[in-house]
N, C-alpha and C. Protein backbone atom coordinates (compact mmCIF):
# COMPACT_ATOMS: atom_id res chain seq x y z
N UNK A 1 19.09 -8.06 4.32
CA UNK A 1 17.91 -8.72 4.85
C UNK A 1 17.71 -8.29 6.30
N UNK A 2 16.63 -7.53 6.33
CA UNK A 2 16.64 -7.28 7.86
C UNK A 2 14.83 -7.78 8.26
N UNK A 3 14.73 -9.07 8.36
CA UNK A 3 12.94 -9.80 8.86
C UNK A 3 12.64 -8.96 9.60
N UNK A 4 13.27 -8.82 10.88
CA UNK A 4 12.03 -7.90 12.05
C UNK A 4 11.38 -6.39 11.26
N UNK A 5 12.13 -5.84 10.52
CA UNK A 5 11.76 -4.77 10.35
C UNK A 5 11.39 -4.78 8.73
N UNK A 6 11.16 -5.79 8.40
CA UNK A 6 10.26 -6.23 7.31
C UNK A 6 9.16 -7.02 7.85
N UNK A 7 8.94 -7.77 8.59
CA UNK A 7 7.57 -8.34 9.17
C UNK A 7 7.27 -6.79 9.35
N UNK A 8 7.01 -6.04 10.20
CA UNK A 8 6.97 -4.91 10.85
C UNK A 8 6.11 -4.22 9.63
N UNK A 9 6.57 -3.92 8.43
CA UNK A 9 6.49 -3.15 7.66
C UNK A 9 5.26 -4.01 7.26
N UNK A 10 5.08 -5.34 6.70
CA UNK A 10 4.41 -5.58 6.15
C UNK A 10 2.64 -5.87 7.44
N UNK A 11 3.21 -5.91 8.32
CA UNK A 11 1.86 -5.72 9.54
C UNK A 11 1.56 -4.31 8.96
N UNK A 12 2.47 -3.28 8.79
CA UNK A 12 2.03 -1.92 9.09
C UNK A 12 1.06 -1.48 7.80
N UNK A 13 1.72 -2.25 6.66
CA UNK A 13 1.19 -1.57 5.80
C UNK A 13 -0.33 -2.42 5.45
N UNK A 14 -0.69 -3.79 5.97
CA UNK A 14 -1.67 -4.59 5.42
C UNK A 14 -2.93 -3.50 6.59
N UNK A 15 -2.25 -3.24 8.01
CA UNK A 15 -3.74 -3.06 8.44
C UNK A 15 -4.10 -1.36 8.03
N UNK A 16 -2.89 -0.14 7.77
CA UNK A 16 -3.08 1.51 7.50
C UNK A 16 -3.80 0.70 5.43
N UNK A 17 -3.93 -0.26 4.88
CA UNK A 17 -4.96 -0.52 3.95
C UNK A 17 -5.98 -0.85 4.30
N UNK A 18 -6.16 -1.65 5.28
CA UNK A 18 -7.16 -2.08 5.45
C UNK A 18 -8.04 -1.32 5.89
N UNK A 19 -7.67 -0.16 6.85
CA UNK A 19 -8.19 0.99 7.51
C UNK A 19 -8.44 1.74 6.88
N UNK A 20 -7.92 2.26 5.54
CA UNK A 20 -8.10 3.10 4.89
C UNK A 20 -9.16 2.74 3.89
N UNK A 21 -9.02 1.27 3.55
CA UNK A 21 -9.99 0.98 2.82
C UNK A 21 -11.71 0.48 2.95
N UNK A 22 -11.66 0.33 4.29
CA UNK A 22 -12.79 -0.37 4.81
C UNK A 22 -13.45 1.24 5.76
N UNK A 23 -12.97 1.77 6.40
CA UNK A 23 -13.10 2.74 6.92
C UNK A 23 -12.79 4.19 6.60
N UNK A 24 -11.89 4.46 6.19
CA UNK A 24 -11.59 5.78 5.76
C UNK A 24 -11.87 6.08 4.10
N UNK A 25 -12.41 5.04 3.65
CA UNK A 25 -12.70 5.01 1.94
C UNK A 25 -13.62 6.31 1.73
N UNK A 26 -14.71 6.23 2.25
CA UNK A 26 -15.64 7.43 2.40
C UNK A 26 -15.68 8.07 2.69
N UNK A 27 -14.98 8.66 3.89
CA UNK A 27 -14.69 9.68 4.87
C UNK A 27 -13.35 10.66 5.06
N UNK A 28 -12.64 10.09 3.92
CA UNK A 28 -11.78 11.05 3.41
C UNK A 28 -11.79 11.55 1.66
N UNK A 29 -11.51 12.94 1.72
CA UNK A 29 -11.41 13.47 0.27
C UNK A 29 -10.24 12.03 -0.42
N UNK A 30 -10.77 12.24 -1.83
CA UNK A 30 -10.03 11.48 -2.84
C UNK A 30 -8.70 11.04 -2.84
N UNK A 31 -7.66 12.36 -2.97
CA UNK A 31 -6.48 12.57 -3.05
C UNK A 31 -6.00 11.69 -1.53
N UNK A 32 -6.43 12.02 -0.62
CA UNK A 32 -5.87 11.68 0.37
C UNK A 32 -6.14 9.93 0.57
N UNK A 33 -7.59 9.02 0.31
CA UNK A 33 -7.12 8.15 0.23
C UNK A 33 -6.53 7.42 -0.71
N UNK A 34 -6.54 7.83 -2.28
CA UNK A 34 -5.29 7.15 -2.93
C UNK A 34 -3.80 6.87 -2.30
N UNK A 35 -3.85 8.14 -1.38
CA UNK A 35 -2.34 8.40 -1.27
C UNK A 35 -2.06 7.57 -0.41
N UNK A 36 -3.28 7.25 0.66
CA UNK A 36 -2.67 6.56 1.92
C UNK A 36 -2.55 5.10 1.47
N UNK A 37 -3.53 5.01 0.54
CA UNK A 37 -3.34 3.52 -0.09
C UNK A 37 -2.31 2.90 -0.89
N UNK A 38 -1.37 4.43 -1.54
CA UNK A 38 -0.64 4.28 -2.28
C UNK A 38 0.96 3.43 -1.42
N UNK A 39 0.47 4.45 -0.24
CA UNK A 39 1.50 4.29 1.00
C UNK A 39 1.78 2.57 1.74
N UNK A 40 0.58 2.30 1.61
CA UNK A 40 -0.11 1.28 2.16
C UNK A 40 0.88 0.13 1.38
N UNK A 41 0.43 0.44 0.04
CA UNK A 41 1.43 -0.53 -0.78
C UNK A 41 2.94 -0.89 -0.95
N UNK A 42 3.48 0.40 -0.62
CA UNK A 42 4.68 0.88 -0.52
C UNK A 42 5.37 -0.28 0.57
N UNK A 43 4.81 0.27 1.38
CA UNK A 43 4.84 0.05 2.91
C UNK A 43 5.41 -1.81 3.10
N UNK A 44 3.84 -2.56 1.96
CA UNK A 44 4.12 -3.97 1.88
C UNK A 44 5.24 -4.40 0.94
N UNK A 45 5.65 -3.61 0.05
CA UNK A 45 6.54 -4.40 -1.19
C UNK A 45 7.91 -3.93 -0.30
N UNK A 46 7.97 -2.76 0.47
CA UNK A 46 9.36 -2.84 1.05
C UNK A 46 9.21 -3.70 2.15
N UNK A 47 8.26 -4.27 2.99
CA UNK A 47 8.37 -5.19 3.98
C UNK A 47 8.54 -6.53 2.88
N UNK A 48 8.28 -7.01 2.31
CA UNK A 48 8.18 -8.13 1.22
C UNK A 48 9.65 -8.21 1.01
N UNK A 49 9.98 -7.10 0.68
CA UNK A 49 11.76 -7.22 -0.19
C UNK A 49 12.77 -7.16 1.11
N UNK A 50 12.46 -6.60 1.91
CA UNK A 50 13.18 -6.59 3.28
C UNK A 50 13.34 -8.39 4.27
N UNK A 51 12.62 -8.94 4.02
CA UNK A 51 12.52 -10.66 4.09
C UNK A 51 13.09 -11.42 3.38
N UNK A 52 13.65 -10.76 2.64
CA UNK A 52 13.72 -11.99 1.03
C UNK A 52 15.96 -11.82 1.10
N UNK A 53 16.14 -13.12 0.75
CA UNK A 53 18.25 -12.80 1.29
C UNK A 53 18.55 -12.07 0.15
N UNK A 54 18.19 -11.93 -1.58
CA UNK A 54 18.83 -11.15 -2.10
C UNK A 54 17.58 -10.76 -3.06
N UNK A 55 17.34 -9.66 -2.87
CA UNK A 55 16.29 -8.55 -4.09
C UNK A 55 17.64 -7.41 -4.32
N UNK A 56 17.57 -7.70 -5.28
CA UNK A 56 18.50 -6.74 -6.18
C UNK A 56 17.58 -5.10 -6.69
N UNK A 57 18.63 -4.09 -7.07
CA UNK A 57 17.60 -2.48 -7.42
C UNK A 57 17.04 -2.85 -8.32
N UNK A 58 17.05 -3.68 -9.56
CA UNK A 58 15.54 -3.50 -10.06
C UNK A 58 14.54 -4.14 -9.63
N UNK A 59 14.38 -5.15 -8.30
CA UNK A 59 13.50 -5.29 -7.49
C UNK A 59 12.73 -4.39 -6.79
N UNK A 60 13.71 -3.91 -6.22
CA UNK A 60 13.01 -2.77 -5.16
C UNK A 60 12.68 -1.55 -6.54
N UNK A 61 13.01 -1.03 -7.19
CA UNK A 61 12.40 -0.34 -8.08
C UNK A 61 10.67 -0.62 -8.80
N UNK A 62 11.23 -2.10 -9.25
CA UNK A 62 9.69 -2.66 -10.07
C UNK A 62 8.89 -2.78 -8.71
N UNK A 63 9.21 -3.52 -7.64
CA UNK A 63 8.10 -3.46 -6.96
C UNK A 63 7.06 -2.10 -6.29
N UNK A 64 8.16 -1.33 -5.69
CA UNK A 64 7.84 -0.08 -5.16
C UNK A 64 6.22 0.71 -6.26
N UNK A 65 7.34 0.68 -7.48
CA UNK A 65 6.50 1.29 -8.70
C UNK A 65 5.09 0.57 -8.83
N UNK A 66 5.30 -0.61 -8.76
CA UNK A 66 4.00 -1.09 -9.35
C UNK A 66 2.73 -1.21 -7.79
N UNK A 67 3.69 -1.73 -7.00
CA UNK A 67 2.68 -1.51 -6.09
C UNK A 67 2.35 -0.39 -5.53
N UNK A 68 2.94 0.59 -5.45
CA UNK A 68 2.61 2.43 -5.12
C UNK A 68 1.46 3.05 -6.40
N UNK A 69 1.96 1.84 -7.76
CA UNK A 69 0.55 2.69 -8.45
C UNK A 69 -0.82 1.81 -8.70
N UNK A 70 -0.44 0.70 -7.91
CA UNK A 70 -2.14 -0.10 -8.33
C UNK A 70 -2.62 -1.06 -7.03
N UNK A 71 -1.84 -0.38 -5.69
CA UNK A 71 -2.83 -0.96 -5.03
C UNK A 71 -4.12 0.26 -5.03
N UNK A 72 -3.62 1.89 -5.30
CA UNK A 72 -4.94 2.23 -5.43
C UNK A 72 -6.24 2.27 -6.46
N UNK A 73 -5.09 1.86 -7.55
CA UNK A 73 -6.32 1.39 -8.44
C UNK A 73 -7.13 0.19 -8.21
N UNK A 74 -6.32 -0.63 -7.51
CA UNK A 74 -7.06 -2.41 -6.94
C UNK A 74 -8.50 -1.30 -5.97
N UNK A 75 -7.85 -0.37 -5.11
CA UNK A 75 -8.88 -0.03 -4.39
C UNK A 75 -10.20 0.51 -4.91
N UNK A 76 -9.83 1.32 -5.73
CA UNK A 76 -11.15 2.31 -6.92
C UNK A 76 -11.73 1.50 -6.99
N UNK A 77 -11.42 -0.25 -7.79
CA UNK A 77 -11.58 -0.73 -9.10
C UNK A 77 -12.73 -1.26 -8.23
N UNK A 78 -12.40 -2.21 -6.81
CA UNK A 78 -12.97 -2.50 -6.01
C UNK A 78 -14.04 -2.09 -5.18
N UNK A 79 -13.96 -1.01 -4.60
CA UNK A 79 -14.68 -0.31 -3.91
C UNK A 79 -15.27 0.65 -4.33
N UNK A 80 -14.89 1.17 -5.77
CA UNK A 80 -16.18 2.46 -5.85
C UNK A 80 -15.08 3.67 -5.55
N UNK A 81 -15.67 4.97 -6.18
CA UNK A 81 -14.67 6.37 -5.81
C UNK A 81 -14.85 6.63 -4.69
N UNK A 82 -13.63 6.75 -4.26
CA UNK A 82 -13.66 7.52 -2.86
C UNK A 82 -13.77 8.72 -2.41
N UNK A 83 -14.54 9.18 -1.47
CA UNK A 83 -14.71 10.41 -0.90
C UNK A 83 -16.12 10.36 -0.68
N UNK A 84 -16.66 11.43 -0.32
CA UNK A 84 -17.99 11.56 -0.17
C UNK A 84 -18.64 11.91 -1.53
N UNK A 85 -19.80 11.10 -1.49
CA UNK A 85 -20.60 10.98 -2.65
C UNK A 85 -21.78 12.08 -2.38
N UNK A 86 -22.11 12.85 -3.35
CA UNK A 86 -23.32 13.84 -3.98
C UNK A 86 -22.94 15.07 -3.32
């Protein structure tokens, strides 16, 4: 359990989504914002599990996984394809 550097993580990763999603949604090619979003997610489930006194490896496994593959689908699903349109 290490909080400071799980708060940390989870500041880092809520606002590089939020940025990416509110602002950089359009203005970057595809690939690149899935990825940052993918990151984004990453970012929160290891700040999440880094707070918590015992997450065991198939914690940090299931979470990593699931949130690295659908916060960018939450983003698509939400916002429309990303990149520049026409």
């Amino acid at each position: 359990m290490n909080t400071l550097v799980g708060v940390a993580l989870l500041v880092d990763g809520s606002v590089a989504g939020l940025i990416t999603q509110f602002w950089l949604w359009r203005r970057i090619p595809a690939p690149a914002a899935f990825a940052l979003l993918a990151a984004a997610g990453i970012a929160l489930g290891t700040g999440g599990l880094l707070v918590q006194d015992r997450a065991g490896p198939g914690d940090w496994a299931l979470t990593l996984l699931v949130l690295g593959a659908l916060t960018p689908l939450h983003g698509r699903l939400v916002f429309g394809s990303p990149g520049r349109s026409g």
